[in-house]
Protein backbone atom coordinates (compact mmCIF):
# COMPACT_ATOMS: atom_id res chain seq x y z
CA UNK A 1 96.69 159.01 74.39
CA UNK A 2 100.08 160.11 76.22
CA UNK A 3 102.75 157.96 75.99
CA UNK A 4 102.63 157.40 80.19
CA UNK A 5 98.85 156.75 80.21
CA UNK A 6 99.52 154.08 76.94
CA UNK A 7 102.32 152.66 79.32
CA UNK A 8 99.89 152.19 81.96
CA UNK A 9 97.30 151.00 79.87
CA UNK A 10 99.39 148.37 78.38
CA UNK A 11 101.01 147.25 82.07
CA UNK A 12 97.64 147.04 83.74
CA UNK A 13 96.12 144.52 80.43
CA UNK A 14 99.05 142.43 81.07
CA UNK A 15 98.28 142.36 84.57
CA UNK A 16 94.63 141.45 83.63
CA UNK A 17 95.46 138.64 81.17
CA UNK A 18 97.81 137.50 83.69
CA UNK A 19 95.23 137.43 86.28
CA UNK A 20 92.84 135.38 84.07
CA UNK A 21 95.27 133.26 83.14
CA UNK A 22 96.02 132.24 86.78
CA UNK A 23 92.44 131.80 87.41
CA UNK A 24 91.90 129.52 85.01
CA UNK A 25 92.06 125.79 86.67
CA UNK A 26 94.23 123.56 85.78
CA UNK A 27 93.39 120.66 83.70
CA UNK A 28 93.84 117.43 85.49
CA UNK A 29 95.44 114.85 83.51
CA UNK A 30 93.43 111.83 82.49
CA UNK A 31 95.20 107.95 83.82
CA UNK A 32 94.59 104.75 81.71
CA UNK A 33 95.75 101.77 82.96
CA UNK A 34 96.23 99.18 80.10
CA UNK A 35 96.05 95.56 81.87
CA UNK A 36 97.75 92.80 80.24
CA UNK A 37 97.12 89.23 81.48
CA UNK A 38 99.70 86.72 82.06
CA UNK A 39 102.38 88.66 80.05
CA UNK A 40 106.01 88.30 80.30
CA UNK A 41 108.06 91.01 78.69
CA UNK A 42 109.70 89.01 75.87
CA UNK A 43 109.80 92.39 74.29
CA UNK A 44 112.34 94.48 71.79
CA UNK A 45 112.49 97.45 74.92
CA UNK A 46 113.48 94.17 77.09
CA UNK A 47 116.57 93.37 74.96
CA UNK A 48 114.38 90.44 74.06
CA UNK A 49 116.54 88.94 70.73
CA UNK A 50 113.21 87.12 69.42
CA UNK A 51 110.94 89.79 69.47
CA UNK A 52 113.41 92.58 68.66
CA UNK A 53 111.85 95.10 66.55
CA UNK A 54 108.38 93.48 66.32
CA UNK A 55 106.79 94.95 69.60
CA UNK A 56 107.36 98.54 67.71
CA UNK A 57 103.79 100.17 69.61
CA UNK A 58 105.25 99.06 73.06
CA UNK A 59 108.51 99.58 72.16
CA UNK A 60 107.90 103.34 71.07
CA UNK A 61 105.59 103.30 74.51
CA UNK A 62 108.59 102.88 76.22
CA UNK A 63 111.03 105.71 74.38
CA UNK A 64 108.25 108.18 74.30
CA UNK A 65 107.98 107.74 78.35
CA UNK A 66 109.19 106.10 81.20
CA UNK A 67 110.62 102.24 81.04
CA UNK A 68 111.10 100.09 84.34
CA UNK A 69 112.95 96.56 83.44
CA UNK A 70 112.57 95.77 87.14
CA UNK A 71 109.05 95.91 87.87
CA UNK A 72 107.59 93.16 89.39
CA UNK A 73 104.17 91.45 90.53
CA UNK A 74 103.13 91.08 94.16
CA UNK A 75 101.92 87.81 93.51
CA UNK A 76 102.10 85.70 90.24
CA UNK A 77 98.70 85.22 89.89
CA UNK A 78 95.65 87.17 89.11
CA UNK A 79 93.21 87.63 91.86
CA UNK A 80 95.81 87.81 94.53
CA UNK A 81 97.69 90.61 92.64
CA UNK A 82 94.93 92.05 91.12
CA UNK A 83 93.62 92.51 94.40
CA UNK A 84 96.72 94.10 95.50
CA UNK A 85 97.32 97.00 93.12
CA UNK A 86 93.15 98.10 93.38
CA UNK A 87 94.15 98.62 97.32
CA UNK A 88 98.04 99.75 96.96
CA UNK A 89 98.63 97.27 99.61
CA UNK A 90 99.88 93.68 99.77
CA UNK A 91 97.56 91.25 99.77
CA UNK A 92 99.26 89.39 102.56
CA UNK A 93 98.37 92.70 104.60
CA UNK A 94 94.64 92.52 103.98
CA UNK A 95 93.99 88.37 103.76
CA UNK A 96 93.29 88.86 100.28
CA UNK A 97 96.29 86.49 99.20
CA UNK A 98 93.93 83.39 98.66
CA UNK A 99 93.21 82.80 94.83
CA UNK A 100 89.71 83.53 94.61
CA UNK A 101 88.27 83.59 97.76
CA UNK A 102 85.37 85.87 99.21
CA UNK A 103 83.68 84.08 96.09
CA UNK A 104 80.58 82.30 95.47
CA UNK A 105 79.06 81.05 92.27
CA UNK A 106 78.51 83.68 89.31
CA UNK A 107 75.28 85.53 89.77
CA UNK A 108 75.17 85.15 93.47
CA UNK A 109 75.75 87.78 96.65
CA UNK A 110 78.70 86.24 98.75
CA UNK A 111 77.32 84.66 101.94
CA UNK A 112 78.24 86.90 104.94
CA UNK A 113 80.40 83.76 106.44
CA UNK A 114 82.49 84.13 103.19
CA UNK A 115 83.12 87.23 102.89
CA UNK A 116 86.52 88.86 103.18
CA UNK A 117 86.23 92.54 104.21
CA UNK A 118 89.14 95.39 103.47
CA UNK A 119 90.51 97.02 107.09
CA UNK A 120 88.19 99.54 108.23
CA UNK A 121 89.08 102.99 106.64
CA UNK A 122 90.71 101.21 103.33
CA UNK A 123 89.71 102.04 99.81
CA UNK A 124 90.63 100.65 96.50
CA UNK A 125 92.55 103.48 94.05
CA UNK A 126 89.08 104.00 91.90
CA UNK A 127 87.21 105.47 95.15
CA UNK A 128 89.96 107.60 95.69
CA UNK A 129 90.29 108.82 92.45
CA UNK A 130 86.87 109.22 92.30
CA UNK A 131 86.84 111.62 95.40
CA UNK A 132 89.63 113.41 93.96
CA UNK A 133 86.72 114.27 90.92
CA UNK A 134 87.70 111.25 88.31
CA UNK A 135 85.05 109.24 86.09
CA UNK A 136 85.89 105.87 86.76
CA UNK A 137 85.66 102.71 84.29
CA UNK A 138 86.89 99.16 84.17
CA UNK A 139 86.98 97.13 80.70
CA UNK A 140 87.68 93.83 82.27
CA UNK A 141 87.24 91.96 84.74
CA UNK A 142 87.72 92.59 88.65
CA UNK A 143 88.81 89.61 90.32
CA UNK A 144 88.85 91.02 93.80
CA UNK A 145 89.20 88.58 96.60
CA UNK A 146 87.30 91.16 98.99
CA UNK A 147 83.74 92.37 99.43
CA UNK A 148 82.59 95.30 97.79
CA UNK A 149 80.11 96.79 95.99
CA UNK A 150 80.96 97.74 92.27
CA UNK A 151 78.89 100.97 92.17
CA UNK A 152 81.46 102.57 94.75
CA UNK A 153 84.01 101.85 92.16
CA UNK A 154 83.19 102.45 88.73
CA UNK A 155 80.96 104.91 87.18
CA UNK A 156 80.16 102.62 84.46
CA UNK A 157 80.08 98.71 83.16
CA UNK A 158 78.40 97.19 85.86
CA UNK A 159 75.41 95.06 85.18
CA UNK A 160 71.69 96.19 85.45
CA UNK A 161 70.88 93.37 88.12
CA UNK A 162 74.23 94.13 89.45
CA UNK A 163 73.79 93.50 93.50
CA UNK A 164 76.28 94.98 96.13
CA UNK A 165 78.59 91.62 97.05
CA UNK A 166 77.67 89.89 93.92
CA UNK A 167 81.14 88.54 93.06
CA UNK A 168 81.54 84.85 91.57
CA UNK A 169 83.92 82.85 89.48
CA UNK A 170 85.99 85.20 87.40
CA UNK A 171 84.72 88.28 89.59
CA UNK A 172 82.53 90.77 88.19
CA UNK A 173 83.70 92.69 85.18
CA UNK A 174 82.36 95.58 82.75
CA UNK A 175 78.93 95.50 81.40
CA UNK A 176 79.93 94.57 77.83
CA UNK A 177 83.17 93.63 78.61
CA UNK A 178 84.19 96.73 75.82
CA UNK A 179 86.51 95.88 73.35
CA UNK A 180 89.81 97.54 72.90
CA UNK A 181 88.89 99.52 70.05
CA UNK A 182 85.84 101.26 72.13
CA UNK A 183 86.40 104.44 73.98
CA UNK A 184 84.85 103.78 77.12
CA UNK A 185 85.59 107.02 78.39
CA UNK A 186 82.94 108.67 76.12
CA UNK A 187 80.62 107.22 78.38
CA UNK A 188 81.28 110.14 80.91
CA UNK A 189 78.09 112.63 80.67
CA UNK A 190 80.79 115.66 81.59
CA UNK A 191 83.52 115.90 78.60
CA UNK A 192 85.65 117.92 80.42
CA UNK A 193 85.87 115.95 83.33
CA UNK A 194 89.39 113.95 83.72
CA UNK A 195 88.86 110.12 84.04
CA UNK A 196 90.52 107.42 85.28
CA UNK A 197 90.10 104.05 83.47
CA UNK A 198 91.60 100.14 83.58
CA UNK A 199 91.11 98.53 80.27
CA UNK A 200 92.31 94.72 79.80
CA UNK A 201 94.03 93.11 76.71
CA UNK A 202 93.88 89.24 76.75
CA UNK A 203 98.09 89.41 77.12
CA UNK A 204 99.18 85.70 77.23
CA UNK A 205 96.01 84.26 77.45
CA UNK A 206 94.55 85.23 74.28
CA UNK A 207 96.48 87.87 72.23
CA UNK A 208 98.71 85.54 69.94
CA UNK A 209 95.40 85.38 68.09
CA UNK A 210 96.08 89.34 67.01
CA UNK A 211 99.85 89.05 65.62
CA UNK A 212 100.43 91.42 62.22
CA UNK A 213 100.42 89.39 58.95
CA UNK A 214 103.27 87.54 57.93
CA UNK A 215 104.91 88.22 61.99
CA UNK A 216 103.65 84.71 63.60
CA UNK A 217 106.07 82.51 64.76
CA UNK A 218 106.24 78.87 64.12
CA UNK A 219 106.48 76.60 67.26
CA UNK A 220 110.62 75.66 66.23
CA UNK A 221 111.18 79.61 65.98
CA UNK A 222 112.15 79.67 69.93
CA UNK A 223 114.33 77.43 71.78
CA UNK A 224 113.20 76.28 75.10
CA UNK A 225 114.38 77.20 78.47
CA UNK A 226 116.28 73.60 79.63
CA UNK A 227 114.10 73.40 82.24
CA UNK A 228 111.20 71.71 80.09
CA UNK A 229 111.24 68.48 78.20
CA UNK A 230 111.40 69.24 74.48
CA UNK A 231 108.21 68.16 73.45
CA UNK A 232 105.59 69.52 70.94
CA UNK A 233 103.16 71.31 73.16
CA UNK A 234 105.72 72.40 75.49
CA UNK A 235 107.36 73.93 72.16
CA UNK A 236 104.17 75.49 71.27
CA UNK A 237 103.57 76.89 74.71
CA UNK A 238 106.23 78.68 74.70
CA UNK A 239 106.21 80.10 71.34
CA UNK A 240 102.25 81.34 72.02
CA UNK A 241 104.06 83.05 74.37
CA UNK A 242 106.25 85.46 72.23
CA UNK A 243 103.75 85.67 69.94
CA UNK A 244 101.51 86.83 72.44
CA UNK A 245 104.05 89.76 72.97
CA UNK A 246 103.22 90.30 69.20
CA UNK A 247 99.30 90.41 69.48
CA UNK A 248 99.46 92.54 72.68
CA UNK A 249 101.48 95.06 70.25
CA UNK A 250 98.52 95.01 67.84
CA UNK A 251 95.84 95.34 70.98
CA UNK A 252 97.85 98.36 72.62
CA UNK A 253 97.83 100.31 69.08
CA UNK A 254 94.35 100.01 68.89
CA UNK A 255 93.77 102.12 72.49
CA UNK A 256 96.12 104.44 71.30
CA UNK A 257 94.44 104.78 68.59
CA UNK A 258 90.65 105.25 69.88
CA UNK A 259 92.62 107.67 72.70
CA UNK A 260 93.80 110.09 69.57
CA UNK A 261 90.74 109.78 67.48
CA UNK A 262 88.77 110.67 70.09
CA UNK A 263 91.14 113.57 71.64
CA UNK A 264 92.47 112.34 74.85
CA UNK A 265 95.26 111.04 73.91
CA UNK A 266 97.53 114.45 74.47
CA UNK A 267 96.44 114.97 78.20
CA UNK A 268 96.34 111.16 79.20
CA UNK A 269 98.90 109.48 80.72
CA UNK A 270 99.28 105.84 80.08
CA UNK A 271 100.52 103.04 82.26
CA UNK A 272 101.10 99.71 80.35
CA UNK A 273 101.84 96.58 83.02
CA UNK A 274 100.97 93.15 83.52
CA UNK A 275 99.26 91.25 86.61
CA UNK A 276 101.97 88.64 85.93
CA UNK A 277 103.63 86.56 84.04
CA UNK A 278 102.94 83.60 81.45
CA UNK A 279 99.99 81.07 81.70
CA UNK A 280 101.24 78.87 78.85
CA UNK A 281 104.16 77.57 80.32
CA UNK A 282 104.78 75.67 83.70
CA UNK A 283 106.56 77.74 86.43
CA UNK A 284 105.74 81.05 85.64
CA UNK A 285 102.18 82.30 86.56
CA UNK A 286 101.22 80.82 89.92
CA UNK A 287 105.24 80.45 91.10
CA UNK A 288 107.71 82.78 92.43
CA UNK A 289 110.57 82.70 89.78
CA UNK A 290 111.22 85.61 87.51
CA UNK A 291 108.92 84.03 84.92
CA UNK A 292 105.73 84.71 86.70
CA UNK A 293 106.97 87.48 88.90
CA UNK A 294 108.88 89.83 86.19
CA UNK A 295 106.47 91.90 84.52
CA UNK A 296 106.58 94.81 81.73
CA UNK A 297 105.88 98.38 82.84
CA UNK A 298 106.04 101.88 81.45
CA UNK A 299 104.51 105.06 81.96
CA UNK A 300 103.95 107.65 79.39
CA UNK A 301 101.92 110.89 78.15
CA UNK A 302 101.35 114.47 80.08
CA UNK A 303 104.67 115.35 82.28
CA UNK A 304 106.65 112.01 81.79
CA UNK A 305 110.05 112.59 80.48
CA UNK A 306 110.57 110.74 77.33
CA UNK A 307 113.65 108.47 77.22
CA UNK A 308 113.67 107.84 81.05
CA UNK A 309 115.05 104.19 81.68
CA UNK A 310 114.80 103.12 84.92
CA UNK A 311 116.65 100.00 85.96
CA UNK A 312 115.82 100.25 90.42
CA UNK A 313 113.16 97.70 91.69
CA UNK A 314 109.82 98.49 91.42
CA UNK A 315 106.81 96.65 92.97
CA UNK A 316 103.44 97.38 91.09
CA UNK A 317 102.23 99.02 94.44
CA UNK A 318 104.13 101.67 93.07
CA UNK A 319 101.43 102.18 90.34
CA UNK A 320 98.89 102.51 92.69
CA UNK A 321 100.65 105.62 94.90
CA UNK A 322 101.97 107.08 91.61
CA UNK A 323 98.17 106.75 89.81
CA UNK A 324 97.00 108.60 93.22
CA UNK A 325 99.50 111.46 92.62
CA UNK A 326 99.59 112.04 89.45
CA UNK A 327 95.46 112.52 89.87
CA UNK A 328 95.68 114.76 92.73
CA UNK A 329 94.04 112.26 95.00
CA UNK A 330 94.31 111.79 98.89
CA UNK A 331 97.47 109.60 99.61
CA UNK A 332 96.46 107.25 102.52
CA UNK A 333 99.36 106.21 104.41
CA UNK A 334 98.64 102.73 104.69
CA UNK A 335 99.89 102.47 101.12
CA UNK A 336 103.18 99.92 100.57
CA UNK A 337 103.77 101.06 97.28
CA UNK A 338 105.93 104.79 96.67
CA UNK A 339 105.32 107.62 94.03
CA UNK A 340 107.67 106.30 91.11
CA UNK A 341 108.15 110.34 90.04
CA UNK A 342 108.90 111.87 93.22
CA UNK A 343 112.10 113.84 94.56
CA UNK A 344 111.98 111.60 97.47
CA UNK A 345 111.36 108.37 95.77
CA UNK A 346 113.95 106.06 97.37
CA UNK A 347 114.63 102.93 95.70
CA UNK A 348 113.85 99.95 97.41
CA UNK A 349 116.89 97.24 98.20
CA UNK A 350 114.00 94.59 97.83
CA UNK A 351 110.94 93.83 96.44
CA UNK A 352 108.77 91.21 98.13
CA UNK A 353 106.25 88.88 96.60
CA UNK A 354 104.06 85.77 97.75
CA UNK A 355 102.12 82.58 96.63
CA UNK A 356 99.39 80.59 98.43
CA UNK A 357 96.57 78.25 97.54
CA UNK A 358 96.06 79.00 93.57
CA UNK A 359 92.58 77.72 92.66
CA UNK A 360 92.27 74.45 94.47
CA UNK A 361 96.15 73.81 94.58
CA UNK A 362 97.37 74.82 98.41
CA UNK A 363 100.99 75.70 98.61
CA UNK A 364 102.68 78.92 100.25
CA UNK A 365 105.73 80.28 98.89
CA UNK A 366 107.70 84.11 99.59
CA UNK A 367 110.28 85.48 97.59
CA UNK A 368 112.54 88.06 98.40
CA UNK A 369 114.01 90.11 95.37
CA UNK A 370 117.25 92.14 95.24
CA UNK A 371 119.09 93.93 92.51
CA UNK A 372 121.35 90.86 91.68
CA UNK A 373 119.52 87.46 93.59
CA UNK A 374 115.59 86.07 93.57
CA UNK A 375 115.59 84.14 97.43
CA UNK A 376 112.69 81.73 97.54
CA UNK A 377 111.07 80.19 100.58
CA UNK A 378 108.95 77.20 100.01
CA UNK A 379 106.53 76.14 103.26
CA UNK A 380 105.21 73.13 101.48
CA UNK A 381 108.64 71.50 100.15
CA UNK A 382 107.05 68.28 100.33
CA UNK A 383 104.52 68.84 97.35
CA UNK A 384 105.77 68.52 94.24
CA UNK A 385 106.03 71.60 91.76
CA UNK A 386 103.55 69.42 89.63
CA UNK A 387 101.48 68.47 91.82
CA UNK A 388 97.93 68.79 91.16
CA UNK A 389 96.45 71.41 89.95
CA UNK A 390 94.15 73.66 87.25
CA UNK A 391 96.34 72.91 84.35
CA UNK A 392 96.46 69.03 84.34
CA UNK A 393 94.21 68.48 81.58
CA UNK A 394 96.38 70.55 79.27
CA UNK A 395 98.90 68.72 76.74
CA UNK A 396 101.66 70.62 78.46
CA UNK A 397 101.06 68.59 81.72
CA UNK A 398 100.14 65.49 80.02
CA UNK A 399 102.97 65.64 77.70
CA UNK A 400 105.77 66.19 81.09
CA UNK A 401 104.35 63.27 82.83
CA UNK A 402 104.35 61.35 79.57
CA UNK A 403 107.70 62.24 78.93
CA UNK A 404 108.65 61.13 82.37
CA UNK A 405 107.41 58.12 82.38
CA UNK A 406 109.43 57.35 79.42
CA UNK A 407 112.73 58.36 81.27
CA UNK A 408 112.83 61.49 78.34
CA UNK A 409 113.51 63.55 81.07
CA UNK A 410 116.83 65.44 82.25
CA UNK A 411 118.09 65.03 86.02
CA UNK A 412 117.49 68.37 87.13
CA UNK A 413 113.91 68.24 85.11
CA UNK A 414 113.02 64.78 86.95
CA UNK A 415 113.99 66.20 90.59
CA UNK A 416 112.95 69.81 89.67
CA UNK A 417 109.38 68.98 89.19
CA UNK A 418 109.17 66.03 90.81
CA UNK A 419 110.73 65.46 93.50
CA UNK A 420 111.01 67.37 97.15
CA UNK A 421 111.49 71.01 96.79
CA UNK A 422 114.18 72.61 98.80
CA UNK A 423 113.04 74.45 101.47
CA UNK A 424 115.34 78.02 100.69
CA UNK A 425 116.26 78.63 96.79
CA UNK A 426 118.67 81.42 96.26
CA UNK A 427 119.63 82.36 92.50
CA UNK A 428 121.92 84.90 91.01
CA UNK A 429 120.12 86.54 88.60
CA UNK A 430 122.94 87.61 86.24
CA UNK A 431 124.97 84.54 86.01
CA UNK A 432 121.71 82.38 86.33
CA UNK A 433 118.76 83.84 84.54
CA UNK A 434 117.00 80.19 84.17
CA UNK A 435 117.44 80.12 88.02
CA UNK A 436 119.13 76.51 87.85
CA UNK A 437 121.65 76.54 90.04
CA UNK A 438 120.54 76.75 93.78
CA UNK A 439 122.67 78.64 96.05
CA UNK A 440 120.92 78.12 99.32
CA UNK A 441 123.64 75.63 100.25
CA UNK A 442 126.58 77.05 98.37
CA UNK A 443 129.34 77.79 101.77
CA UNK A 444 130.25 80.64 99.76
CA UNK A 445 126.85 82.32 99.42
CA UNK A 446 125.58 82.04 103.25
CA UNK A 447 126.50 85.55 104.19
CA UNK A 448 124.27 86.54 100.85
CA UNK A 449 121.28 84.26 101.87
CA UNK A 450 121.06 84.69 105.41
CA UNK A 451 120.26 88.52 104.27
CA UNK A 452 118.08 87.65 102.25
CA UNK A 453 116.15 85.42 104.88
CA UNK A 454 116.11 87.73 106.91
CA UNK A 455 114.63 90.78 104.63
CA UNK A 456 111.75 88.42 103.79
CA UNK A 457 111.15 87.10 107.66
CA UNK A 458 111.22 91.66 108.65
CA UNK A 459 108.65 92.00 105.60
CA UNK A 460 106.18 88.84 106.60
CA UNK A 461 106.13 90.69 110.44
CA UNK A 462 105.67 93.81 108.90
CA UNK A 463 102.84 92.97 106.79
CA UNK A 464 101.23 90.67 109.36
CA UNK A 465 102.04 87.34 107.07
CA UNK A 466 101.99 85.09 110.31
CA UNK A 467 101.61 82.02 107.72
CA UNK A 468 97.97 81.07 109.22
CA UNK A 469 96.04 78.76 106.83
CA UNK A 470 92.73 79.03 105.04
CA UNK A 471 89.55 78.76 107.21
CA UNK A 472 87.19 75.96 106.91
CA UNK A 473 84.86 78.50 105.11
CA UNK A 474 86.68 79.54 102.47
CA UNK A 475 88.81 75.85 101.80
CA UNK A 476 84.77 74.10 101.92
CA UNK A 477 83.82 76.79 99.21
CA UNK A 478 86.79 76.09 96.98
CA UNK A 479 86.05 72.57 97.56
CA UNK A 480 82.29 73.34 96.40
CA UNK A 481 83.84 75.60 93.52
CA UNK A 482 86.17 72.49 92.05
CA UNK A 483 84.58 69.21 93.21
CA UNK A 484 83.02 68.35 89.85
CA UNK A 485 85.51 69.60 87.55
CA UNK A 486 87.99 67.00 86.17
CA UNK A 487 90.62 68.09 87.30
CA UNK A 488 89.98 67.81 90.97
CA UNK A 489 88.11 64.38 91.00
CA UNK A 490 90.79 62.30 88.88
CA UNK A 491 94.00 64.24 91.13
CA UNK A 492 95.83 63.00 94.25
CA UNK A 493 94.30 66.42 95.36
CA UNK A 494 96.20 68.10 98.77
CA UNK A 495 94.78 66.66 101.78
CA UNK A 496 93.24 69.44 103.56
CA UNK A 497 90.19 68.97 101.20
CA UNK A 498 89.41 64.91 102.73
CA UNK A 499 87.38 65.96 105.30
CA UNK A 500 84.85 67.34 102.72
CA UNK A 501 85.19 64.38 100.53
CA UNK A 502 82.41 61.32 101.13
């Protein structure tokens, strides 16, 4: 062959590999979301001093990808936010901020009268992805507060006598409920097709069972936050806690695990997050302080720079837009939350968050968050932080009022949870991180507040939060939900329900 024609020869198979190359698609990454309940971040990545150096799966999580110390819940409780990152849209927006309503009893199709329905033209983040060509899964539970039919979500884990509308107590959840150690994703008949999956670990609820040999903490391992009476069960509340942080370790390295062993771990990208923060202690989950609004999150796998620490505000609406992106899916533009990745992310001078009736306690709080203060607005300043509610059967409850009665308790603990709650709380974060000290009437901090007041009114008219109550409907089938439970008969429960009561 001449040395021109072997020139051409080799230039035009270049230009054919080249060519085949380009044609070949590419791969679309696969998104896991791993769900923690009720989790605060008391973890080594946090600076947490306790649990320093024994959260090492999360803690690696977080150097091999992206780490957000600011990420917070919409709403510090599970339905309400739960139902909020499915949509990518506050659940004050869609009337979805009611603790389990659109409900009925398990096994049972919502009425019609009951059922809350999603704006016209809205879908939740699994149809989308699904449209965009994703296998869809959840491994846990649901806990929507709207109507929907499970088959539009999920490809898999629903129930053979599943029926459209069929959502009840807990909300409908995965088949078998798979464990963490089962790779649900094998379920998909097409190996090659990318999938999008939610799989739950028991976080604060549960997952201080799993804690590594010889890593448990004893219940006088952690001091306590001096805003609850030393007793024994508030001592061992609070220590589940961090050891929680522990077993949630153990949990995540088993999905990482299954995700290697099986091959998907290299083209999946992970996002690790909670719905909010801690169930075993008072005035976290279900209230608007850091404690049940701060919340871990990091992102990491296929194009996520390792080492990235990102200290801005971050709402978990973010997830939603940033899930949507990252899988190539339509991004609607009703969306609140912002792709966390992009050139044109702007970070947010607030982050907004809300509380209303939690099981068959009514109350409505907002919060407005900034990078140095938490403002708090509470509509119901009359009722009593403990006032009645799910948890009163548990030692920690029993053990405050006990405590109280006994005059065991501090000043600011007595008037804290007892007495009237101001109306406006403002706390700097920094100086303050047990949020102690109220600001709202400090002459020196009115300039800061008023700002703040007014961020959270803009947000509440932007989101169509016009502070309306429950309807009859939905308060009688609470009422119907509660009414023979223990905790509702023996309580000074909140009046709305005596017009159901004989």
């Amino acid at each position: 062959m001449k040395p021109s024609r072997f020139i051409l020869y080799i230039a035009l198979s270049f230009l054919l590999a080249s060519c085949s190359i380009a044609k070949e698609p590419v791969k679309k990454p696969n998104i896991l979301w791993i769900v923690a309940e009720d989790l605060s971040p008391f973890m080594g990545c946090y600076g947490d001093s306790v649990n320093q150096g024994h959260t090492p799966v999360i803690d690696k999580l977080a150097t091999d990808g992206a780490l957000f110390t600011k990420a917070f819940a919409p709403a510090p409780v599970c339905s309400a936010c739960r139902s909020a990152f499915i949509t990518g849209v506050s659940q004050t927006a869609t009337g979805t901020h009611q603790h389990r309503s659109s409900r009925t009893t398990d096994g049972q199709v919502v009425p019609e009268e009951l059922r809350i329905n999603l704006p016209e033209g809205m879908k939740t983040i699994p149809e989308l992805m699904k449209e965009a060509g994703y296998f869809t899964f959840n491994s846990g539970k649901d806990d929507y507060n709207f109507h929907y039919n499970r088959l539009d979500l999920y490809d898999v884990g629903n129930e053979d006598d599943y029926q459209p509308g069929m959502n009840g107590w807990q909300g409908n959840h995965a088949k078998a409920m798979m464990s963490v150690t089962e790779g649900v994703w094998s379920e998909r008949k097409d190996k090659n097709q990318p999938w999008f999956g939610q799989v739950q670990i028991m976080g604060g609820k549960r997952d201080y069972k799993y804690v590594r040999k010889g890593e448990k903490l004893a219940a006088n391992d952690v001091p306590l936050p001096p805003y609850f009476p030393d007793v024994p069960s508030q001592r061992k509340a609070w220590t589940d806690h961090y050891n929680a942080n522990r077993g949630s370790d153990v949990q995540i390295e088993k999905i990482l695990k299954r995700l290697e062993m099986d091959g998907e771990l290299d083209n999946t990208i992970v996002f690790f997050f909670s719905d909010h923060g801690s169930p075993t202690s008072l005035r976290h989950k279900q209230f608007c302080y850091e404690g049940g609004m701060h919340v871990p999150l990091m992102v990491m796998g296929k194009g996520i720079d390792a080492g990235m620490q990102r200290n801005d505000l971050v709402n978990l609406l973010d997830v939603s837009a940033t899930t949507l992106v990252l899988g190539g899916a339509t991004l609607p533009e009703y969306l609140d939350g912002q792709d966390l990745f992009s050139k044109n992310y702007e970070a947010p001078e607030y982050v907004f968050g809300a509380r209303d009736r939690c099981d068959f306690t009514i109350d409505r709080i907002r919060t407005a968050r900034s990078e140095k203060y938490r403002y708090i607005r509470n509509y119901f300043p009359e009722r009593a932080m403990l006032q009645p509610g799910y948890r009163d059967l548990k030692p920690i409850v029993q053990d405050f009022k006990q405590a109280r009665a006994k005059g065991k308790l501090t000043p600011y603990q007595e008037e804290h949870w007892f007495g009237v709650r101001p109306e406006e709380e403002l706390y700097d974060i920094e100086s303050d991180p047990h949020q102690m000290n109220n600001l709202a009437n400090n002459a020196d901090y009115q300039d800061v507040l008023l700002k703040h007041r007014e961020a959270l009114k803009q947000w509440m008219r932007d989101c169509g939060d016009d502070g309306s109550q429950e309807d009859a409907l939905q308060l009688k089938a609470t009422y119907e939900l509660w009414k023979d439970r223990k905790q509702f008969k023996g309580a000074d429960v909140n009046p709305e329900y005596h017009q159901f009561m004989k």
